[in-house]
N, C-alpha and C. Protein backbone atom coordinates (compact mmCIF):
# COMPACT_ATOMS: atom_id res chain seq x y z
N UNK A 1 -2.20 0.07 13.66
CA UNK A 1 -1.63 1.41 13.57
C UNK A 1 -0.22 1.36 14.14
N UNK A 2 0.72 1.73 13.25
CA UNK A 2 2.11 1.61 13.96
C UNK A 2 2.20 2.40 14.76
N UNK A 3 3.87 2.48 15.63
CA UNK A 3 4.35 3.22 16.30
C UNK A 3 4.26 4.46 15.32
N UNK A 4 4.50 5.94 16.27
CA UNK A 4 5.37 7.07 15.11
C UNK A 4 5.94 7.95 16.54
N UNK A 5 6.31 8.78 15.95
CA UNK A 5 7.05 10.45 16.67
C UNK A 5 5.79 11.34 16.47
N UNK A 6 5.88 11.74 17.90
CA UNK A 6 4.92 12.99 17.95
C UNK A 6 5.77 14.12 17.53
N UNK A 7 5.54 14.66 16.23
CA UNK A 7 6.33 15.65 15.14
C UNK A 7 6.10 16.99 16.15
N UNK A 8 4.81 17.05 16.15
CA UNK A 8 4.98 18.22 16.96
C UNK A 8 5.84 18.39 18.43
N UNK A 9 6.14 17.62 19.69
CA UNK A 9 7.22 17.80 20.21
C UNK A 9 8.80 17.72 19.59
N UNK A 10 8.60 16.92 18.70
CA UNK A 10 9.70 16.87 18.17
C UNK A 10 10.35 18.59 17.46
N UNK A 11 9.81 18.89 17.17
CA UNK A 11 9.56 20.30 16.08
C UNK A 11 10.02 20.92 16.93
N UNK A 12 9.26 21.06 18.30
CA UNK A 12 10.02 22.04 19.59
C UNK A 12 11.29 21.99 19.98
N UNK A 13 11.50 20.87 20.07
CA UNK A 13 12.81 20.44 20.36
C UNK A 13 13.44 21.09 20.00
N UNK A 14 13.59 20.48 18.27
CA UNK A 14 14.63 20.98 17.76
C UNK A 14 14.78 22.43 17.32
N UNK A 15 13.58 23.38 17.39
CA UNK A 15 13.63 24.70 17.48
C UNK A 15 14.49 25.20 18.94
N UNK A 16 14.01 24.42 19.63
CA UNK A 16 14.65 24.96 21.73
C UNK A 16 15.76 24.92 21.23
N UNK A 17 16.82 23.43 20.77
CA UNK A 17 17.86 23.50 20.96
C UNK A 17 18.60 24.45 19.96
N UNK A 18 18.04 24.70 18.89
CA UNK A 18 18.95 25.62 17.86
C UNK A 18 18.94 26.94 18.64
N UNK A 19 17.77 27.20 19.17
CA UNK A 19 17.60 28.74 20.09
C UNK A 19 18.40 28.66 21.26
N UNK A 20 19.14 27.58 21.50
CA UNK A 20 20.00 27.81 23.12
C UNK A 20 21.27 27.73 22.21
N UNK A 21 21.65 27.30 21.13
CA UNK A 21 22.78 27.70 20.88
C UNK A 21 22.88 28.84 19.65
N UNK A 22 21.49 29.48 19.85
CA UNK A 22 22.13 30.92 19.19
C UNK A 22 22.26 30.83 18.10
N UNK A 23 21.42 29.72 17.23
CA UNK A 23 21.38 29.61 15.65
C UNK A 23 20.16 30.03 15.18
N UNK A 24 19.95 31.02 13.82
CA UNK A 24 19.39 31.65 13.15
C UNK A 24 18.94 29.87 12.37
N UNK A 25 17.46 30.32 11.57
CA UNK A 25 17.67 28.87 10.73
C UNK A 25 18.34 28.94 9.43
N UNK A 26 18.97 30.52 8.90
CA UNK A 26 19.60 30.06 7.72
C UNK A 26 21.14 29.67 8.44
N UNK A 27 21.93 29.54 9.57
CA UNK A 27 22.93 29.17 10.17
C UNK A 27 22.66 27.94 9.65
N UNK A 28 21.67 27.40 10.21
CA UNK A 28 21.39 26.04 10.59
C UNK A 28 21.55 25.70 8.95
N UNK A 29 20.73 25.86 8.09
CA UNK A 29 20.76 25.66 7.02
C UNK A 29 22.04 25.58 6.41
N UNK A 30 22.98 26.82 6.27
CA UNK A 30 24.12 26.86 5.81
C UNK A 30 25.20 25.71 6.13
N UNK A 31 24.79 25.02 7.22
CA UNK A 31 25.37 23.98 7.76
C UNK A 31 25.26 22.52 7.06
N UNK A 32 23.59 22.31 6.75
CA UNK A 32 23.13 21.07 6.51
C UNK A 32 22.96 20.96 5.16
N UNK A 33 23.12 22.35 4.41
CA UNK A 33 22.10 22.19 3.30
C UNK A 33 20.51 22.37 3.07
N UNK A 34 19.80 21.74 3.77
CA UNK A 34 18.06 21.95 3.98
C UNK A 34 17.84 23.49 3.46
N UNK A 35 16.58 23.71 3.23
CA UNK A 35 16.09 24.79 3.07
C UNK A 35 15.54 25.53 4.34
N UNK A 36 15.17 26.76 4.36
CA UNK A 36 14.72 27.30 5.34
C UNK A 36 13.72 26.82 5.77
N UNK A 37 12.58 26.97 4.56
CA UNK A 37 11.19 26.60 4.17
C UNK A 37 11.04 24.97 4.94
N UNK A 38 12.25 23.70 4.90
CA UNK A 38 12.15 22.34 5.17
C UNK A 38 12.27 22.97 6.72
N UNK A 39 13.22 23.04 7.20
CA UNK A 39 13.76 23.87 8.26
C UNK A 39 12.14 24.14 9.22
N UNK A 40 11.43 25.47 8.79
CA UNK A 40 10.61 25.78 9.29
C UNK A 40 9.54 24.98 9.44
N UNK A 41 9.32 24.03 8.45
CA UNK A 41 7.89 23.07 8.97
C UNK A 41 8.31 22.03 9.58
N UNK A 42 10.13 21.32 9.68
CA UNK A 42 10.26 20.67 10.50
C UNK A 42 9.89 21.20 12.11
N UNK A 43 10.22 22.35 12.33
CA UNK A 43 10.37 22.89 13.82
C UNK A 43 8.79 22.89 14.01
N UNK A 44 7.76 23.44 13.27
CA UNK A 44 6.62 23.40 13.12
C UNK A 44 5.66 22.33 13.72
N UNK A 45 6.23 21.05 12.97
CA UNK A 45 5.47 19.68 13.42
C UNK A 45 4.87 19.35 12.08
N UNK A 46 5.12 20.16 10.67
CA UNK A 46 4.52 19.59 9.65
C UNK A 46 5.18 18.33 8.64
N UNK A 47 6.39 17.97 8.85
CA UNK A 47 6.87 17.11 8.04
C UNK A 47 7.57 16.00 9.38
N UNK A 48 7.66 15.10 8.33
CA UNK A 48 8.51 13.84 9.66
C UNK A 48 9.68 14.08 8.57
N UNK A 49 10.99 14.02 9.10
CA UNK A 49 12.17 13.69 8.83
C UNK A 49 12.76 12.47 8.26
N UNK A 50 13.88 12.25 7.67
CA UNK A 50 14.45 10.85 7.34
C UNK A 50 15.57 10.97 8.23
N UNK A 51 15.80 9.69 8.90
CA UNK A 51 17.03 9.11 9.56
C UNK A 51 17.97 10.24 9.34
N UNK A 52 18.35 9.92 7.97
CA UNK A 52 19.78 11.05 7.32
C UNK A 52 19.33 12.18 7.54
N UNK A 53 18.34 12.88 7.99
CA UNK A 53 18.40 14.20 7.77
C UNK A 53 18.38 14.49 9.73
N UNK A 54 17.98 13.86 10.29
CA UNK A 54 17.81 13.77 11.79
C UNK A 54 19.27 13.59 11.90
N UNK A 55 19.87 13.14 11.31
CA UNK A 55 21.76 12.74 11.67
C UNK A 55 22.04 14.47 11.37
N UNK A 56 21.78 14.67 10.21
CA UNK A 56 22.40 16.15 9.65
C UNK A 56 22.22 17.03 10.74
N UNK A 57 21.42 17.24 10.96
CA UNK A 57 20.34 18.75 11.68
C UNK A 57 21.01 18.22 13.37
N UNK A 58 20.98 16.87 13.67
CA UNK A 58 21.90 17.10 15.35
C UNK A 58 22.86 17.23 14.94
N UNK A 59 23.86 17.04 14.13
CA UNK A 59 25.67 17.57 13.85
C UNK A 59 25.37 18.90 13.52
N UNK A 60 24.40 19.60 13.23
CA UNK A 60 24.85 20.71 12.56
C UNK A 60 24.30 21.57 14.53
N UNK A 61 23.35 21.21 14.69
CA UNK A 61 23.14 21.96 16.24
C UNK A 61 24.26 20.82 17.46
N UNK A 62 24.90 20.29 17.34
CA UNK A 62 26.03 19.73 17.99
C UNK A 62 25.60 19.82 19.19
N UNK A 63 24.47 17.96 18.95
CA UNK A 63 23.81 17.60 19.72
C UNK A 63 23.73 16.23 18.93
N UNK A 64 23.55 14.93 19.83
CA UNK A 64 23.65 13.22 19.47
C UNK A 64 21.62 13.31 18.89
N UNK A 65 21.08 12.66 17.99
CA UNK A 65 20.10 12.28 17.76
C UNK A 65 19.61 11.87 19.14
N UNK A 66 19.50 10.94 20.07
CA UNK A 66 19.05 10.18 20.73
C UNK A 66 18.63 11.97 21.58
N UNK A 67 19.11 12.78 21.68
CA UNK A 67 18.74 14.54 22.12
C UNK A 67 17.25 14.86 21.98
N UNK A 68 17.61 14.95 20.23
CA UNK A 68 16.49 15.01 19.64
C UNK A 68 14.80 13.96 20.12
N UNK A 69 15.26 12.69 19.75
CA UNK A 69 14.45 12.18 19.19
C UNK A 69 13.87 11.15 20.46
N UNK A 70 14.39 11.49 21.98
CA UNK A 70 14.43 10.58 23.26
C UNK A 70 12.76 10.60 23.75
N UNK A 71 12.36 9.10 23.83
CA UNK A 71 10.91 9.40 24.77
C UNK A 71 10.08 10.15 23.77
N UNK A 72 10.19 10.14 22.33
CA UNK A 72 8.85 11.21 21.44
C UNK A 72 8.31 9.69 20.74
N UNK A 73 8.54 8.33 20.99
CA UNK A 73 7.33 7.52 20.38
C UNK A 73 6.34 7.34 20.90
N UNK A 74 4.67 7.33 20.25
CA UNK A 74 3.78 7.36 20.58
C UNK A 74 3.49 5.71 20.30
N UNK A 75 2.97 5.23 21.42
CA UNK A 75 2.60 3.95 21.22
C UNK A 75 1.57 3.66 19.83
N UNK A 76 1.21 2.55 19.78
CA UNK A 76 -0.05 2.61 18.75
C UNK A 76 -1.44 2.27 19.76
N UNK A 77 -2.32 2.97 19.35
CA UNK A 77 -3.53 2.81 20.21
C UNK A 77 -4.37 1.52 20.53
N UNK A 78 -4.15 1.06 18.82
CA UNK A 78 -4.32 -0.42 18.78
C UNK A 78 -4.11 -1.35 17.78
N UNK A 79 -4.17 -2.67 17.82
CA UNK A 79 -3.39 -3.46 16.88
C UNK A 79 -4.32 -4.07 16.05
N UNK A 80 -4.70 -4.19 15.23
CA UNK A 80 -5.88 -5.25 14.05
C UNK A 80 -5.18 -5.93 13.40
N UNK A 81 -5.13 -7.04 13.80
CA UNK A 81 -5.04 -8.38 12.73
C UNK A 81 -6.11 -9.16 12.02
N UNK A 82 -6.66 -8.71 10.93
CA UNK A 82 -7.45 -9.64 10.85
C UNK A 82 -7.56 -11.14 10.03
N UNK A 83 -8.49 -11.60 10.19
CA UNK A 83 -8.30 -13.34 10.10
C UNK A 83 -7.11 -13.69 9.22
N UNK A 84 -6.45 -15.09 9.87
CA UNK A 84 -5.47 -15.70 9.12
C UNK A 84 -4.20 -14.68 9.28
N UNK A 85 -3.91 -13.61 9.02
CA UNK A 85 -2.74 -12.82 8.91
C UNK A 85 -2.00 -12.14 10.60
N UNK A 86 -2.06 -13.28 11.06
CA UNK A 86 -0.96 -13.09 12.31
C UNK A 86 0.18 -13.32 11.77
N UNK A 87 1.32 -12.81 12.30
CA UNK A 87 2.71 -13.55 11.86
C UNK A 87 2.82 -14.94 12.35
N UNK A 88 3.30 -15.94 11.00
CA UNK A 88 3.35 -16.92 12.21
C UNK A 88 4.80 -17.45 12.13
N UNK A 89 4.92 -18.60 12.88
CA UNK A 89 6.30 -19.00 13.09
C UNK A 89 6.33 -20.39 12.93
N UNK A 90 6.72 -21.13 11.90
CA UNK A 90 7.07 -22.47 11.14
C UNK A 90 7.26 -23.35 12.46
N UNK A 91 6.85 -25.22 11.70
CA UNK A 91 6.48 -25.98 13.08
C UNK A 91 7.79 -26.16 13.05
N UNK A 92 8.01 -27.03 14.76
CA UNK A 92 9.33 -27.63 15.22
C UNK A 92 10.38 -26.81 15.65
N UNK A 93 9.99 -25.69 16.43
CA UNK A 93 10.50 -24.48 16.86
C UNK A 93 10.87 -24.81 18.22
N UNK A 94 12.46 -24.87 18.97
CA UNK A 94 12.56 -24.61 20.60
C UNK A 94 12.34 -22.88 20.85
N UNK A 95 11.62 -22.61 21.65
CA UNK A 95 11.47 -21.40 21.58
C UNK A 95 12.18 -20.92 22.65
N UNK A 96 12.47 -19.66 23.04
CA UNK A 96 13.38 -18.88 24.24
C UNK A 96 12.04 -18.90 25.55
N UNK A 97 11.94 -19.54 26.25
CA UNK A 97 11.47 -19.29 27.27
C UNK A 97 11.59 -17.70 28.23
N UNK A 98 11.00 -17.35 28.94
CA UNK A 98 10.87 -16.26 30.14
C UNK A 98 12.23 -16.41 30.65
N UNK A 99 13.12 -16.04 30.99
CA UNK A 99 14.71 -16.38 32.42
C UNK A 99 15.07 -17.25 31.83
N UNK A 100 15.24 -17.42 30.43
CA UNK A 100 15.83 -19.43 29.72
C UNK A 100 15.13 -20.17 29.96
N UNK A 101 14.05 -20.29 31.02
CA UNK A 101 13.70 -21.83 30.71
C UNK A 101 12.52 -22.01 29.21
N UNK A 102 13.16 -23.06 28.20
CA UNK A 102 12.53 -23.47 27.24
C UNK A 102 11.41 -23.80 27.20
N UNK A 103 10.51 -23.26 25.80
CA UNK A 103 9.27 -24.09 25.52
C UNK A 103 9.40 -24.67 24.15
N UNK A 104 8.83 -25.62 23.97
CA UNK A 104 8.92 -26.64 22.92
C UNK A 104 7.35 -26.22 21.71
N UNK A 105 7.26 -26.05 20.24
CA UNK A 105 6.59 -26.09 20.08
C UNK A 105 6.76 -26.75 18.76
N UNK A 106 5.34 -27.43 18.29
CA UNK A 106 5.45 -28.10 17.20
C UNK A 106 4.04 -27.59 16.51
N UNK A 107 3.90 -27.39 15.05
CA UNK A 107 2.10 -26.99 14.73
C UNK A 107 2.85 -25.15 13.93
N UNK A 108 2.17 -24.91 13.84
CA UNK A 108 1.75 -23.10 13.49
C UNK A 108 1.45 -22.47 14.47
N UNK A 109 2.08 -21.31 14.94
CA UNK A 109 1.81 -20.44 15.96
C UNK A 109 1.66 -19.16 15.53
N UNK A 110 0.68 -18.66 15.41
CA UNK A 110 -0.16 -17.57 14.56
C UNK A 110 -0.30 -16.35 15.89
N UNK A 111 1.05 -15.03 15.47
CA UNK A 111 1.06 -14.37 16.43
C UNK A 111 -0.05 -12.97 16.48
N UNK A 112 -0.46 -12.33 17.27
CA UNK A 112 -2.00 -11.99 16.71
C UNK A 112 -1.29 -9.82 17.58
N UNK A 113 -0.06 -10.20 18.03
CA UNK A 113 -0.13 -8.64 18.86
C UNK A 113 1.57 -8.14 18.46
N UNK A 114 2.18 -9.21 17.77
CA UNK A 114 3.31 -8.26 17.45
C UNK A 114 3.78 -6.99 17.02
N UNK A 115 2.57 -6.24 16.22
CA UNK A 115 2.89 -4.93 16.43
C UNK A 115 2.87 -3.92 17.08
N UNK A 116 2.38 -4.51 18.48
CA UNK A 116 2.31 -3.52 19.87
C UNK A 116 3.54 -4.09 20.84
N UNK A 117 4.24 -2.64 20.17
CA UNK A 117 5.61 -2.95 21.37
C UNK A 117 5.49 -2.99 23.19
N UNK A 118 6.27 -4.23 23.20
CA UNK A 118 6.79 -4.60 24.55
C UNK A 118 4.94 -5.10 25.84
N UNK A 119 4.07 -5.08 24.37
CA UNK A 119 3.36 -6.24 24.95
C UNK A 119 3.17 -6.62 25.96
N UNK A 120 2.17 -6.68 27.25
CA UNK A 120 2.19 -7.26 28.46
C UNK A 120 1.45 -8.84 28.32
N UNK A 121 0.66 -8.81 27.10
CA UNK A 121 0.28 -10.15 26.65
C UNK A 121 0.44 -10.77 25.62
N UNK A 122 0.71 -11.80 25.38
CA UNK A 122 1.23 -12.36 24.08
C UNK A 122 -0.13 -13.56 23.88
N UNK A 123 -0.73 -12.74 22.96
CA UNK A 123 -1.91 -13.62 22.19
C UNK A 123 -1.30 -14.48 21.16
N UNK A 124 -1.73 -15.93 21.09
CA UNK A 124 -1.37 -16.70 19.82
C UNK A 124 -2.61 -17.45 19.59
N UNK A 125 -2.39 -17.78 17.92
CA UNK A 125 -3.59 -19.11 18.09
C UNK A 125 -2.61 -20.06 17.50
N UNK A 126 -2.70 -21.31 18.31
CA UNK A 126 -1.97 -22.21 17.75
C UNK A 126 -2.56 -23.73 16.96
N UNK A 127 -1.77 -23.69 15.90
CA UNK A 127 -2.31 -24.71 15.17
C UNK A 127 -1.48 -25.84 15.45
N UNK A 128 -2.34 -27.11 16.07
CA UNK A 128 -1.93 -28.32 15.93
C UNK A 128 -2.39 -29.88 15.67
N UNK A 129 -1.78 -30.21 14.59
CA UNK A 129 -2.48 -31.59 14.09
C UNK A 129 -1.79 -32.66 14.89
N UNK A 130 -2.18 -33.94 14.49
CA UNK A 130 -2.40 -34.89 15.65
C UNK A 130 -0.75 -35.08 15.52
N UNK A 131 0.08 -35.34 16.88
CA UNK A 131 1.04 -35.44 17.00
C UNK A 131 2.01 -34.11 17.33
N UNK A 132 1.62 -32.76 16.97
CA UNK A 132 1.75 -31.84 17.56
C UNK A 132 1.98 -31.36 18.85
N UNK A 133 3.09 -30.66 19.60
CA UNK A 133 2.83 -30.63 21.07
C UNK A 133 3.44 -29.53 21.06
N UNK A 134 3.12 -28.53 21.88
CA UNK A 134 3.29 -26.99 22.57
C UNK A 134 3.19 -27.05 24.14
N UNK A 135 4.47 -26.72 24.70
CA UNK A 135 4.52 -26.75 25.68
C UNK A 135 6.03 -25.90 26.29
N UNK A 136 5.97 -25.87 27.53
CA UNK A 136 6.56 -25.16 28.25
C UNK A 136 7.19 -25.90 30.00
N UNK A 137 8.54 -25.71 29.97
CA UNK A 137 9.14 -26.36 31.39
C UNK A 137 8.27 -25.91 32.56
N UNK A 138 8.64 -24.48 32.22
CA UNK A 138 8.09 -23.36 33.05
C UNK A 138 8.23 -22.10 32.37
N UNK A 139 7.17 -21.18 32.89
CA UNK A 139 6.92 -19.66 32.13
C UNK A 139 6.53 -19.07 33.71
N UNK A 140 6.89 -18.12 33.67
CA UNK A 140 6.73 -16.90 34.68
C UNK A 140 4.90 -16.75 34.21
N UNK A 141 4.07 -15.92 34.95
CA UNK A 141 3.38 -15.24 34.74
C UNK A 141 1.79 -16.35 34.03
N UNK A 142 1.08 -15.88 33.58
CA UNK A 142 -0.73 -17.05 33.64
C UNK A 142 -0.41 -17.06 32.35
N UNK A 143 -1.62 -18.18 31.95
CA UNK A 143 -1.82 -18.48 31.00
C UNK A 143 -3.45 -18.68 30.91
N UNK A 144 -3.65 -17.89 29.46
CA UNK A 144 -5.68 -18.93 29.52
C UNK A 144 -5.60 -19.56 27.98
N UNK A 145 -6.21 -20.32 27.52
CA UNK A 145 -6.49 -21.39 26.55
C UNK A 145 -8.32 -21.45 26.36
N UNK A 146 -7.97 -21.58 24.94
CA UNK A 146 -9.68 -21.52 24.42
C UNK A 146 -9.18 -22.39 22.97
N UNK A 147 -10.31 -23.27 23.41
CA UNK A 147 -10.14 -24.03 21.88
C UNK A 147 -11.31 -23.59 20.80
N UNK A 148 -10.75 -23.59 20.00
CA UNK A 148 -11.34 -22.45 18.42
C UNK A 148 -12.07 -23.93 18.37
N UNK A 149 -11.43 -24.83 17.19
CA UNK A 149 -11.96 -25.62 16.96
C UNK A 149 -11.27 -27.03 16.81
N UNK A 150 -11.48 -28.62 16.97
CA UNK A 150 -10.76 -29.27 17.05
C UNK A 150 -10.62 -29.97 18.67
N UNK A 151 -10.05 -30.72 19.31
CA UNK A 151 -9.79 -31.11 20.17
C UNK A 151 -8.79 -31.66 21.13
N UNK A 152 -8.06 -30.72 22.26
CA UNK A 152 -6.54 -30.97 22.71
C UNK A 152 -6.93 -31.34 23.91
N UNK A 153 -5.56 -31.66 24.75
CA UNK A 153 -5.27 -32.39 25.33
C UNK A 153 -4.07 -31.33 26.05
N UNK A 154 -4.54 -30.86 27.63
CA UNK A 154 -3.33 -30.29 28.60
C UNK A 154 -3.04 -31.08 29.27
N UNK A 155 -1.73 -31.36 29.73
CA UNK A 155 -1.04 -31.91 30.81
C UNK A 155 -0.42 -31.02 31.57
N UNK A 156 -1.16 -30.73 32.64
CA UNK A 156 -0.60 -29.70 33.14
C UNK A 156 -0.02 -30.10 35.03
N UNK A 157 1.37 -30.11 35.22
CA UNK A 157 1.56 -30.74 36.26
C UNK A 157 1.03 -32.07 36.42
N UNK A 158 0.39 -32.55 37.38
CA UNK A 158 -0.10 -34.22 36.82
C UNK A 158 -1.47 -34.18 36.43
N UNK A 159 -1.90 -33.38 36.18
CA UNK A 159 -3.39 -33.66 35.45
C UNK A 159 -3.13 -33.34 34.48
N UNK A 160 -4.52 -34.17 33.13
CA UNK A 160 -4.46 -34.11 32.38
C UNK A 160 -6.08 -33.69 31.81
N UNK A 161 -6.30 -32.85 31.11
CA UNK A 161 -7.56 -31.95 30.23
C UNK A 161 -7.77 -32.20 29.19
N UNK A 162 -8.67 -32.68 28.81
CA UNK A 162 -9.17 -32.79 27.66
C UNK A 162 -10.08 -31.83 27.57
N UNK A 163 -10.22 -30.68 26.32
CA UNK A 163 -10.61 -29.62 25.86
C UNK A 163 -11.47 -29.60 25.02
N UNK A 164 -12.29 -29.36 24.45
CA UNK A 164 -13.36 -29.62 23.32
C UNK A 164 -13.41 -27.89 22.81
N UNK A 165 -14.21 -27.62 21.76
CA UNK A 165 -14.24 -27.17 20.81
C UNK A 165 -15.54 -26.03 22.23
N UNK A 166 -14.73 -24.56 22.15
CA UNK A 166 -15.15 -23.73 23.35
C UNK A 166 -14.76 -23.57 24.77
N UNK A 167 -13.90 -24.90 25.00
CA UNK A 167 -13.76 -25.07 26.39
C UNK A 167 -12.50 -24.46 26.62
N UNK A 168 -12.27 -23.62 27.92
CA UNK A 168 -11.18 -22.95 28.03
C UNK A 168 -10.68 -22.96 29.31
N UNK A 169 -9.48 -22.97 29.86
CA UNK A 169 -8.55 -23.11 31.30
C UNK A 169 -7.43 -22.16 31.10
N UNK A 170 -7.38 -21.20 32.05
CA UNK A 170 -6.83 -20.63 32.93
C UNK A 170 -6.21 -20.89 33.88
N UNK A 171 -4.51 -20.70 33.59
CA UNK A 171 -3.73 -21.46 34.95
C UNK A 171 -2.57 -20.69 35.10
N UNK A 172 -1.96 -21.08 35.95
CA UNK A 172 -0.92 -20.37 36.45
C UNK A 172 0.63 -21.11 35.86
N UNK A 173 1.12 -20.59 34.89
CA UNK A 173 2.17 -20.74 33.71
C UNK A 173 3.48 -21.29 34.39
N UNK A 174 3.80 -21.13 35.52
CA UNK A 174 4.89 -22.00 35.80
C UNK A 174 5.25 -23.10 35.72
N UNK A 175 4.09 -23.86 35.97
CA UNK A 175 3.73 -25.37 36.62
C UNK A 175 4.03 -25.67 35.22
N UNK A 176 4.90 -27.20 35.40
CA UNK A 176 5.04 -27.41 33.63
C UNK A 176 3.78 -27.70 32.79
N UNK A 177 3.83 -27.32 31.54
CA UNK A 177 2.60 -28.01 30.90
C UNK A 177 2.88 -27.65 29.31
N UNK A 178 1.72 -28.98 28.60
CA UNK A 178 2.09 -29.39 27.03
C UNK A 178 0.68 -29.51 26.81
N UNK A 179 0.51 -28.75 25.49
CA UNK A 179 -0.83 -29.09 25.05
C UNK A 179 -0.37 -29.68 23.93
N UNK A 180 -1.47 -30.50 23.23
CA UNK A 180 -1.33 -31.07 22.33
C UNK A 180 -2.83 -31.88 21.82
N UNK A 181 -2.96 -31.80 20.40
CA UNK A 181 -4.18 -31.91 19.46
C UNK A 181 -4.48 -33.27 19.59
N UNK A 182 -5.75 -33.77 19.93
CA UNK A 182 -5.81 -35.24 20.38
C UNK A 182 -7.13 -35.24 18.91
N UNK A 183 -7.17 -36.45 18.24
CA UNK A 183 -8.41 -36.55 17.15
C UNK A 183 -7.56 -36.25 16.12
N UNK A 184 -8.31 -36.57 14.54
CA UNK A 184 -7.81 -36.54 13.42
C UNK A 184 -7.32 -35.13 13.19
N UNK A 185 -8.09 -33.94 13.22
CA UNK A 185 -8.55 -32.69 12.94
C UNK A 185 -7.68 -32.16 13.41
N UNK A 186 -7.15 -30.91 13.01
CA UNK A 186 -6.49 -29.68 13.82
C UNK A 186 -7.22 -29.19 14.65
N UNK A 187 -6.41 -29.14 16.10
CA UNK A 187 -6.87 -28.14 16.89
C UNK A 187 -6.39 -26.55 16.61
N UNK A 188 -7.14 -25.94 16.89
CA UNK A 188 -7.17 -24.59 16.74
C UNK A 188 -7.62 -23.66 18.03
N UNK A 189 -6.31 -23.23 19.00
CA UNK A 189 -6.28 -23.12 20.38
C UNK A 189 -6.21 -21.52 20.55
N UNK A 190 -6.82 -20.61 20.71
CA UNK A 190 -6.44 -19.70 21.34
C UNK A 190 -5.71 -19.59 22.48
N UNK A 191 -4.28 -19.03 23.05
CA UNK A 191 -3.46 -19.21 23.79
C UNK A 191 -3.23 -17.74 23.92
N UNK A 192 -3.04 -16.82 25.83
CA UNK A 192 -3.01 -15.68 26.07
C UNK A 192 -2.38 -15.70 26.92
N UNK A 193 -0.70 -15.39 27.00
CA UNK A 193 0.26 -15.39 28.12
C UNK A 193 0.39 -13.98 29.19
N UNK A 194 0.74 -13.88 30.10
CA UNK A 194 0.54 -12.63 30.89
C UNK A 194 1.87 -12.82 31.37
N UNK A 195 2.95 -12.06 31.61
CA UNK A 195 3.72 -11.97 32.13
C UNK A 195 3.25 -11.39 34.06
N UNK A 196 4.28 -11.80 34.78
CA UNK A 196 4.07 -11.38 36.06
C UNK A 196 4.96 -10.21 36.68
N UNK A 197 5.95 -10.51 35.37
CA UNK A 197 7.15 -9.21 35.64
C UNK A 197 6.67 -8.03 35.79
């Protein structure tokens, strides 16, 4: 479910502000063009607006959009991806680390929460065949790992994990560490970052 505008605060709004500056809605109208009738179910909460017409209607009440339209997105309640259709992101990727420091990834990284803005967790499943490696200098904030199916290999600080098909570790994301698909087969890793910020 995407983001949207709660129409109905919005509607108030822009009724408050035409009423503090003393505009009738055929004023308003005579200004923009719109109809009364558009006019009235915008203020209402029955129609959502286009960009261009949200530009019109704050020049014509001489007021910036960002007036209008500040703090009215409603998050989405929740995100469904289902199977296979995460976004993903092509192998042999340096990726932007947390504060710059880099992570390295190689394989398919199948993103599973991108349409929930600003995210406190970043779910992936990552695909990697033998020779594949995903890893990180350092990352702020935990990490947990679950292997789908297939069999990897963490190096995490000086130990090293071998993972089997269910087995999962939970660690603390700073400490450097590289996973990577050990066996013929793709591993198939569930990966769940937490920021600490």
């Amino acid at each position: 479910m995407p983001s949207s505008i709660n129409l109905a605060i919005l509607g108030r709004r822009i009724r408050d502000t035409r009423l503090a500056r003393k505009l009738t809605l055929e004023a308003v109208v005579a200004r923009t063009g719109f109809t009364v009738s558009w006019l009235s179910k915008l203020e209402n909460g029955q129609l959502s607006p286009s960009l261009e017409g949200l530009v019109g209607l704050a020049k014509a009440l001489g007021c910036g959009v960002e007036t209008l339209v500040d703090g009215l997105t409603v998050p989405p309640r929740h995100v469904l991806v289902r199977a296979g259709n995460g976004q993903s992101l092509p192998s042999s990727k340096r990726l932007p680390g947390r504060h710059g420091k880099g992570r390295t990834a190689a394989g398919k990284i199948e993103h599973l929460a991108d349409g929930w803005p600003g995210a406190a967790m970043q779910p992936q499943v990552l695909h990697l065949g033998n020779g594949d490696r995903y890893g990180a200098e350092s990352d702020d904030g935990q990490r947990f790992l679950m292997v789908l199916d297939g069999r990897a290999r963490l190096e995490y600080g000086d130990d090293a994990i071998v993972l089997e098909p269910g087995d999962s570790v939970y660690f603390d994301a700073s400490i450097p560490h590289t996973l990577s698909a050990t066996g013929r087969s793709t591993a198939r890793v569930l990966s769940v970052s937490h920021s600490t910020d």
